[in-house]
Protein backbone atom coordinates (compact mmCIF):
# COMPACT_ATOMS: atom_id res chain seq x y z
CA UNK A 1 0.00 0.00 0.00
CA UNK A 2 1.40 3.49 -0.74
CA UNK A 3 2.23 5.85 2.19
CA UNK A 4 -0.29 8.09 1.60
CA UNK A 5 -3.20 5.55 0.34
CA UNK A 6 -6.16 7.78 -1.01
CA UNK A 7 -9.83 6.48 0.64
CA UNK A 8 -12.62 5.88 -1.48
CA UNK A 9 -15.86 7.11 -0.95
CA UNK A 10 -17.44 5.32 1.90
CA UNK A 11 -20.86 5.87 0.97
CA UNK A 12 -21.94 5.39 -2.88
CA UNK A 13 -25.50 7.83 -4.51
CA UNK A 14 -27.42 6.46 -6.81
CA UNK A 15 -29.27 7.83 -9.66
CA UNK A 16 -29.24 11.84 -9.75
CA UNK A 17 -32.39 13.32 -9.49
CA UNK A 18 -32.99 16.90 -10.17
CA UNK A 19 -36.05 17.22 -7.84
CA UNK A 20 -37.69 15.68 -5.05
CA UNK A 21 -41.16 16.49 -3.48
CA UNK A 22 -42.02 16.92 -0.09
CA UNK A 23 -42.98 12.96 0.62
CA UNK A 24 -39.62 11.97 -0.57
CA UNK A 25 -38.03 14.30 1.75
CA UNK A 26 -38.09 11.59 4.84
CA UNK A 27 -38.05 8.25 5.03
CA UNK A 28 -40.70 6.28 6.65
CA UNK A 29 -38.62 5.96 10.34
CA UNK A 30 -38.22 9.72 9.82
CA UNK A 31 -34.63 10.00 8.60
CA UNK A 32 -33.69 12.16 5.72
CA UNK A 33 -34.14 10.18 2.77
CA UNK A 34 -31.33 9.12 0.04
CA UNK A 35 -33.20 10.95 -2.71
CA UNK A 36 -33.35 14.13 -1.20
CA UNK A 37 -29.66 14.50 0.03
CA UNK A 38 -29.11 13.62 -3.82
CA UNK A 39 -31.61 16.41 -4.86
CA UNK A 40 -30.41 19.03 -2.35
CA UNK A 41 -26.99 18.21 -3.60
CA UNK A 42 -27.28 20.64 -6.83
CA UNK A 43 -27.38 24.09 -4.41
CA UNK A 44 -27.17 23.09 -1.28
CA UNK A 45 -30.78 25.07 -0.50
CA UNK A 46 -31.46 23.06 2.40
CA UNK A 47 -34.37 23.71 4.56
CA UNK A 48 -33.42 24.43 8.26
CA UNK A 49 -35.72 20.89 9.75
CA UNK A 50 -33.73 18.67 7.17
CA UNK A 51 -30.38 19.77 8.10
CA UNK A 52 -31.44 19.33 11.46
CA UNK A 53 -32.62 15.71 10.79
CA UNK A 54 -29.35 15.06 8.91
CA UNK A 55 -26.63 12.84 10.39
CA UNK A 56 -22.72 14.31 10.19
CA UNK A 57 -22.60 10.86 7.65
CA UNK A 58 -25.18 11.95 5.37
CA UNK A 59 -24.10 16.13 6.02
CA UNK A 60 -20.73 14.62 4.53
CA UNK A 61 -22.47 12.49 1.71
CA UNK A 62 -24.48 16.17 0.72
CA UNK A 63 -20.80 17.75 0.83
CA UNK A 64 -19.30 15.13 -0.96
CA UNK A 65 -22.26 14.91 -3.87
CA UNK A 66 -21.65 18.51 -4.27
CA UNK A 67 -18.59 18.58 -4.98
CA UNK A 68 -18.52 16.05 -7.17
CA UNK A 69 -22.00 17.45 -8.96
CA UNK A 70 -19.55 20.43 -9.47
CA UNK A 71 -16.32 18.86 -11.01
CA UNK A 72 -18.83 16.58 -13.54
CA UNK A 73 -20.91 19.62 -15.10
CA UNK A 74 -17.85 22.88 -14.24
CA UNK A 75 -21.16 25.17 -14.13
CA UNK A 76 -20.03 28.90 -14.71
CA UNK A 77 -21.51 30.96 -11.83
CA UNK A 78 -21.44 34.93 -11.21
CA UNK A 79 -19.47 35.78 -8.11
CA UNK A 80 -22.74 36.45 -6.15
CA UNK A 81 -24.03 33.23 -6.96
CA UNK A 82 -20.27 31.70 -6.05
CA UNK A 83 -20.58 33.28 -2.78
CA UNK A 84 -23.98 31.97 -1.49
CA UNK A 85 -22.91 28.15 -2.66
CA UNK A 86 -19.41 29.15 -0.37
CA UNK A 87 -21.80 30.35 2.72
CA UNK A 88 -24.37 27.23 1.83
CA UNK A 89 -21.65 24.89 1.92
CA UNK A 90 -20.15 26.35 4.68
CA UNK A 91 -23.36 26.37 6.91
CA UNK A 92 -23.51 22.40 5.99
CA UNK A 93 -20.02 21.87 7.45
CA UNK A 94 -20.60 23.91 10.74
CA UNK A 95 -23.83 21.32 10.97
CA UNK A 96 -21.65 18.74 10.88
CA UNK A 97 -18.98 19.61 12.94
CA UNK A 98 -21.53 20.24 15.43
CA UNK A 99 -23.04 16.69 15.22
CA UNK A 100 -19.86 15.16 14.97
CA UNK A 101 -18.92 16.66 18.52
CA UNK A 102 -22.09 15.70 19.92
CA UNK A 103 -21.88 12.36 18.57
CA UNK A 104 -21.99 9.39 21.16
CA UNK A 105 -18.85 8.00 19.31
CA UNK A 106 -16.56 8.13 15.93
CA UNK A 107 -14.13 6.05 14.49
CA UNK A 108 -10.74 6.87 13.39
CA UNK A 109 -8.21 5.56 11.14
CA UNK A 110 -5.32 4.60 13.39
CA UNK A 111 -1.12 3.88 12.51
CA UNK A 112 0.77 0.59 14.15
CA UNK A 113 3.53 2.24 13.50
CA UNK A 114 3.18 5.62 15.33
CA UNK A 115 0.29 4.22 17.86
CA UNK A 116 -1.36 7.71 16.58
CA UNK A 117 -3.99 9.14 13.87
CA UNK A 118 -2.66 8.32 10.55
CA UNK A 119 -1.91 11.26 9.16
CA UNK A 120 -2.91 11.83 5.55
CA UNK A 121 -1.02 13.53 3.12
CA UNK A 122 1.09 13.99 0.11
CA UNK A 123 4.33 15.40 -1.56
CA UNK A 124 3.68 18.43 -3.56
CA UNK A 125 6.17 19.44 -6.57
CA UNK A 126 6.56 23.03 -6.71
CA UNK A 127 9.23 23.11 -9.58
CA UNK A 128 13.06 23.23 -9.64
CA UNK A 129 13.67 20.69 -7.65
CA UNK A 130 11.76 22.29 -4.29
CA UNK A 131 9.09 20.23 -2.84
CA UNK A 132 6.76 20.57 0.20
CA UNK A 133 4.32 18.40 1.72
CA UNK A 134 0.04 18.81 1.55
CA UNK A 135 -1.85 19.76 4.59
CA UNK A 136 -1.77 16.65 6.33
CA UNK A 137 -5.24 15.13 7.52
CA UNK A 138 -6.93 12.47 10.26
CA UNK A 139 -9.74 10.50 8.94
CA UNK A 140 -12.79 9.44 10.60
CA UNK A 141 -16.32 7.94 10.19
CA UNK A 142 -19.61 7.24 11.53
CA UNK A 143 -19.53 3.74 13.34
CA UNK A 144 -22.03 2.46 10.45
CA UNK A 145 -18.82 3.14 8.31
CA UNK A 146 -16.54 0.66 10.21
CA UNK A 147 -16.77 -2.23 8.03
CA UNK A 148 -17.13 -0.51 4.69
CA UNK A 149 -13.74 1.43 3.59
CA UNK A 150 -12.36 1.06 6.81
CA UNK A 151 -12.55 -3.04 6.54
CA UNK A 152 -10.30 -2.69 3.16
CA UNK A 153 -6.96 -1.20 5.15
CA UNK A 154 -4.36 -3.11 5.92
CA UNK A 155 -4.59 -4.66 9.09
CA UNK A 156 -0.71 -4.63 9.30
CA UNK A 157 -0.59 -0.95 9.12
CA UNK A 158 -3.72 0.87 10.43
CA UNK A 159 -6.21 0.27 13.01
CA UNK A 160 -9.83 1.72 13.36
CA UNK A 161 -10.31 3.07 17.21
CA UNK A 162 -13.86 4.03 18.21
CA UNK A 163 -13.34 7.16 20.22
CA UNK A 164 -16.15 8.60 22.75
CA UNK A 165 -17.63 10.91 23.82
CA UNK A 166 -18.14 10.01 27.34
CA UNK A 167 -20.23 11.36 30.34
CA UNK A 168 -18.87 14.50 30.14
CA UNK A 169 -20.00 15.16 26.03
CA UNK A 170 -15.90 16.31 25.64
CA UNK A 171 -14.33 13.00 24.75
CA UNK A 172 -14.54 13.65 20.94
CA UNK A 173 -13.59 17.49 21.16
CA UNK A 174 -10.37 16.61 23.01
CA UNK A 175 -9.32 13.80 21.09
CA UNK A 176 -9.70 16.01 18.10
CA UNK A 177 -8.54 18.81 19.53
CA UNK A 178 -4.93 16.59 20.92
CA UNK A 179 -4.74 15.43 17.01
CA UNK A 180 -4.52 19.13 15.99
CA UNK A 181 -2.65 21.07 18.44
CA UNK A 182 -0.35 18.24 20.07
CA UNK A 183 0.12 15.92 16.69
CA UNK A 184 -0.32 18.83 14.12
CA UNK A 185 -2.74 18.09 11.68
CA UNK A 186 -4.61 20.81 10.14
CA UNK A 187 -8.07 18.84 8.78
CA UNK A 188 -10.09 16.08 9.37
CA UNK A 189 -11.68 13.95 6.54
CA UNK A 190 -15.25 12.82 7.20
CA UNK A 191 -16.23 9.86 5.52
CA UNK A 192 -14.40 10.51 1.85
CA UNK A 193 -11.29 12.23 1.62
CA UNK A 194 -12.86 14.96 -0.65
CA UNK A 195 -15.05 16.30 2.82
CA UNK A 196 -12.82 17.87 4.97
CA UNK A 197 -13.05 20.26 7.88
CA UNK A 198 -10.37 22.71 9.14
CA UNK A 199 -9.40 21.88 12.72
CA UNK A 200 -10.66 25.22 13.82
CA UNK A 201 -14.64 24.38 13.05
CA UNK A 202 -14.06 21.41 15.29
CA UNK A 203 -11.58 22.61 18.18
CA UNK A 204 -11.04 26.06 18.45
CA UNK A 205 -7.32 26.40 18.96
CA UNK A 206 -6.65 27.31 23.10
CA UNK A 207 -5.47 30.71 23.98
CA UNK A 208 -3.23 30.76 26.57
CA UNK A 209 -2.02 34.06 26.27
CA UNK A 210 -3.95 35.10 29.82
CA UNK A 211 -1.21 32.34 31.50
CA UNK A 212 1.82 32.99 33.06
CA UNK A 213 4.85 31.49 30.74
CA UNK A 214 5.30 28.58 32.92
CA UNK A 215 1.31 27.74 33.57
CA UNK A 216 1.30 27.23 29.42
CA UNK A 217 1.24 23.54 28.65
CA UNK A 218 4.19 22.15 26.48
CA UNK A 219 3.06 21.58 22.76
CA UNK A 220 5.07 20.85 19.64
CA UNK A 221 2.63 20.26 16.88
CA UNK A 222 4.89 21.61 14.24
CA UNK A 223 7.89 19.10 15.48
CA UNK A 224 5.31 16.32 16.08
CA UNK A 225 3.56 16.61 13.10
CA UNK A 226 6.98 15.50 10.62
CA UNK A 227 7.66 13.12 13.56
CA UNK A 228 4.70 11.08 12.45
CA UNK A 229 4.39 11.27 9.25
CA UNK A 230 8.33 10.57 8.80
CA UNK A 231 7.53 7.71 11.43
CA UNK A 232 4.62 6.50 8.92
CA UNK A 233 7.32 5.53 6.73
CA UNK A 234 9.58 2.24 6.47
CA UNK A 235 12.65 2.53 5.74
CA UNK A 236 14.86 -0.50 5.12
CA UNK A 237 17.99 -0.54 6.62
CA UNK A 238 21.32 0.57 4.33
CA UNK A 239 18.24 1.54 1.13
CA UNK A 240 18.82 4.77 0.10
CA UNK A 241 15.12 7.22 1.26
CA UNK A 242 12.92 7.86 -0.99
CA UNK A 243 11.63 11.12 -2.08
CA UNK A 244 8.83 11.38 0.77
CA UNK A 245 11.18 10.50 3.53
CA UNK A 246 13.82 12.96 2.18
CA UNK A 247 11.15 16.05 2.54
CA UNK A 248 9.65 15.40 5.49
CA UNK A 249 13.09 14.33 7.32
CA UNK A 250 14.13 17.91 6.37
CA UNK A 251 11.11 19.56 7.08
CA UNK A 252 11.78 17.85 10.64
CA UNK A 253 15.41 18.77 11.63
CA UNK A 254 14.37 22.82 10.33
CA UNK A 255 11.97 22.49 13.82
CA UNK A 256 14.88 20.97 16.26
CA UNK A 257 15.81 24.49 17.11
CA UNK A 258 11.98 25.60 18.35
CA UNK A 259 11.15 23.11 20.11
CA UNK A 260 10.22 22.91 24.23
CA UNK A 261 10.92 19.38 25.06
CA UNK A 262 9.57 17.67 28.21
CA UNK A 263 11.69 15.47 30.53
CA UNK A 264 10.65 13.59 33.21
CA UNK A 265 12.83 13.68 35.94
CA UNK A 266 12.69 11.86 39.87
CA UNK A 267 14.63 12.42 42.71
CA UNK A 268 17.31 10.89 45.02
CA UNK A 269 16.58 12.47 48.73
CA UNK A 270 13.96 14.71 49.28
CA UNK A 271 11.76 16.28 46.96
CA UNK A 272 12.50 20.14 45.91
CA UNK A 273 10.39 23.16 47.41
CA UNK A 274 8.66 25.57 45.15
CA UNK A 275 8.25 28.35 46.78
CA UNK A 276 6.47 30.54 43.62
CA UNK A 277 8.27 30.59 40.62
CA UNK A 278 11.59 29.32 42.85
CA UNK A 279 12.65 25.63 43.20
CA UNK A 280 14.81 24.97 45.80
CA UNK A 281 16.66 21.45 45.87
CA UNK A 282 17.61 20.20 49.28
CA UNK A 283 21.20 19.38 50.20
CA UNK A 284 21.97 15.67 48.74
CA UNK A 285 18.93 15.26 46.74
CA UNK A 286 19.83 13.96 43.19
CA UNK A 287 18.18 14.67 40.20
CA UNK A 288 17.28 11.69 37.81
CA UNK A 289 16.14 11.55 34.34
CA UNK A 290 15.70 8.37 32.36
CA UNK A 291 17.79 7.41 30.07
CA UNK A 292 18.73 4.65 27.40
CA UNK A 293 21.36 3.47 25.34
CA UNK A 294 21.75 5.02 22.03
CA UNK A 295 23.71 4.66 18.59
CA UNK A 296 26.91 3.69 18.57
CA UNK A 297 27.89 3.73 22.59
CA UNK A 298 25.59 6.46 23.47
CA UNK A 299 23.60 7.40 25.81
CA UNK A 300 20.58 8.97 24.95
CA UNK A 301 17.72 10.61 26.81
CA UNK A 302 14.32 10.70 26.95
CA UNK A 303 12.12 13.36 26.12
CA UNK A 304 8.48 13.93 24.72
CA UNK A 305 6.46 16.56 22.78
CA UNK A 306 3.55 16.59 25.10
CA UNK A 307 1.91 15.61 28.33
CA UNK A 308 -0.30 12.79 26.96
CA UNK A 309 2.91 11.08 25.35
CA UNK A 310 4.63 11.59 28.84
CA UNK A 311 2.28 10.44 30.87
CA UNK A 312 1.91 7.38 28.74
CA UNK A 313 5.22 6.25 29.89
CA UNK A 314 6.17 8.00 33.13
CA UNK A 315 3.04 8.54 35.66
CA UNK A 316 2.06 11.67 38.03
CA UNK A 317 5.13 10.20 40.45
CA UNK A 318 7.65 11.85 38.00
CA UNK A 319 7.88 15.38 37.63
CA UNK A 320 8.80 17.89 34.53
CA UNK A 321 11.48 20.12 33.11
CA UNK A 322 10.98 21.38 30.17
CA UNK A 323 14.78 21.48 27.78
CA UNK A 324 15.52 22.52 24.20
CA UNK A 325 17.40 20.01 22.12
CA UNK A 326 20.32 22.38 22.30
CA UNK A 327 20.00 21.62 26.02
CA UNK A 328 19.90 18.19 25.93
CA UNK A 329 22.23 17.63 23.36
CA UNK A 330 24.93 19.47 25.26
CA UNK A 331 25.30 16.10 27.00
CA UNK A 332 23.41 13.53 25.81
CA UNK A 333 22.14 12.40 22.74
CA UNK A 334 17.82 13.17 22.67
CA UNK A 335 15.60 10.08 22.20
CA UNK A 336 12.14 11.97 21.44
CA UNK A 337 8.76 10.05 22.14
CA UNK A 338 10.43 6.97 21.81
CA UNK A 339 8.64 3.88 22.18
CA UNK A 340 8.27 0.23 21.71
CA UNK A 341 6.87 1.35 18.31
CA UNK A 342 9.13 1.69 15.72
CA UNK A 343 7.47 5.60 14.14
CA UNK A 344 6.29 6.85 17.44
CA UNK A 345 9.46 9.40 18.09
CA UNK A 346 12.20 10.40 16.54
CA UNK A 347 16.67 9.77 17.77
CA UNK A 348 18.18 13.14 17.36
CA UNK A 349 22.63 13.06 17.80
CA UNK A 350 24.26 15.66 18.67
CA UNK A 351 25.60 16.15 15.53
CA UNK A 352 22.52 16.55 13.58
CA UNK A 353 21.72 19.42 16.59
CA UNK A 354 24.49 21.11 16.26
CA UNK A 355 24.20 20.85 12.58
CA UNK A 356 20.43 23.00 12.26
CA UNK A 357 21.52 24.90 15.01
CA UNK A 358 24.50 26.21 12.70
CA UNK A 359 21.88 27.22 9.53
């Protein structure tokens, strides 16, 4: 399968129609019928108690069907009628970013490799040998979805999760929000990769300007973000990377120098005092940070891009310092979200360090 593996359509419209009357509007258990997302498809006109009725599968379908009505016939519309379809199609995805948050669950398309939402994307060519990468994308569906396109990944490289919503009616809204803000992506596919939403219809991106420096939580999504997708890819040992690996391996090291890494750290002897924004270590009490044993001799150590990844490895017990890879790499060699899984972080040397630091 290629890296970046493009997803059908998981649901399928039949025969267009170009009207539909009132009866054919809902079917008989009072869902919004087939026909009429297929008929409102054409202008997206949709009365206020269908869109209401509508699922955030079949406000994806109408998305999707309009888009595609558009690419088949290339109608030629004034700029005022351009603008009402933008505002039309734009009330439609607000409508289903709502019901997706409100949603007792969703599925997601998971990596084995990176234990995270794949991340979709793809190599762009922008001429004269300069290249970036597309703004990379999660995919999820409606649980009704599960077996459909889902069922045709490969079960040696992704895995659907259901993720939800819990007691609390957040569960959805911070996953989402932890897969744009912490991991980096900047959309989320619903249901065919042609419907997507921008991460800030779903999760508003947190302001923490009103926080003192130290109160703001550690994120990374712009290191974290090449960390998976570069972790998304195999690379056989002594083969010489291909093209994708190349871009986003460079795209990575340009973000070594911005990044706030978190290290856990315990102590030998009593426990420091804060005392404000002062920590005061007591006499005899050593500071430890976990370590392990790196390339060629070294050691290397451990550090994450965020809490969650922390805490999945070192619990409340351990506290924080926050270090830049300049820091770290001053002594050690920096071993970043490192896991059991062979894409989840990334083994920065001192050389290559000292090497972007230097540009």
């Amino acid at each position: 399968m290629a890296l970046f593996p493009n997803l059908k359509s998981m649901l399928k419209s039949g025969n267009e129609k170009k009207d539909v009357g009132p009866e054919e509007i809902f079917s008989s258990d009072g869902s919004v019928s087939a026909s009429a997302l297929t008929a409102y498809a054409a202008g997206l006109d949709i009365p206020g108690d269908v869109m209401e009725k509508c699922t955030f599968s079949q406000l994806a379908e109408l998305h999707r069907l309009f888009l595609r009505n558009r690419a088949d016939k290339k109608p030629v519309n004034t700029p005022e009628e351009t603008e009402i379809l933008k505002e039309r199609l734009k009330a439609v995805d607000t409508a289903m970013a709502a019901k997706i948050l409100a949603a007792d669950e969703i599925w997601c398309v998971f990596n084995k490799r990176t234990g995270e939402p794949h991340m979709y994307t793809k190599i762009v060519d922008k001429g004269n040998g300069n290249y970036t990468v597309a703004a990379p994308y999660i995919y999820i569906a409606a649980q009704q979805a599960e077996n459909a396109e889902m069922a045709m990944l490969s079960p040696e490289l992704f895995e659907v999760k259901k993720i939800e919503n819990g007691e609390n009616r957040k569960g959805i809204l911070n996953f989402l929000a932890d897969c744009f803000y912490a991991n980096g992506a900047h959309e989320c596919a619903v249901l065919s990769e042609a419907v997507r939403i921008p991460c800030g219809m779903l999760a508003p991106k947190p302001d923490y300007s009103r926080l003192k420096p130290e109160a703001r939580p550690v994120l990374n999504p712009d290191l974290e973000r090449w960390i998976l997708l570069l972790g998304q890819i195999s690379k056989p040992e002594g083969e010489e990377p291909g093209l994708s690996y190349k871009v986003i391996y460079n795209l990575l090291v340009q973000q070594i120098p911005n990044a706030r890494l978190m290290v856990p750290v315990t102590y030998e002897g009593k426990r420091p005092v804060r005392n404000g924004d002062k920590i005061t270590m007591p006499k005899g009490t050593k500071l430890k940070m976990p370590t392990i044993s790196g390339k060629e001799g070294r050691t290397a150590l451990r550090c994450f891009t965020d809490m969650r990844k922390l805490r999945m490895a070192y619990d409340s017990s351990w506290d924080v310092i926050i270090q830049t890879v300049k820091d770290i790499t001053a002594k050690f060699d920096c071993a970043v979200n490192v896991s059991a899984l062979a894409g989840s972080g990334v083994y920065i040397t001192k050389e290559i360090a000292a090497g972007v630091q230097k540009q």
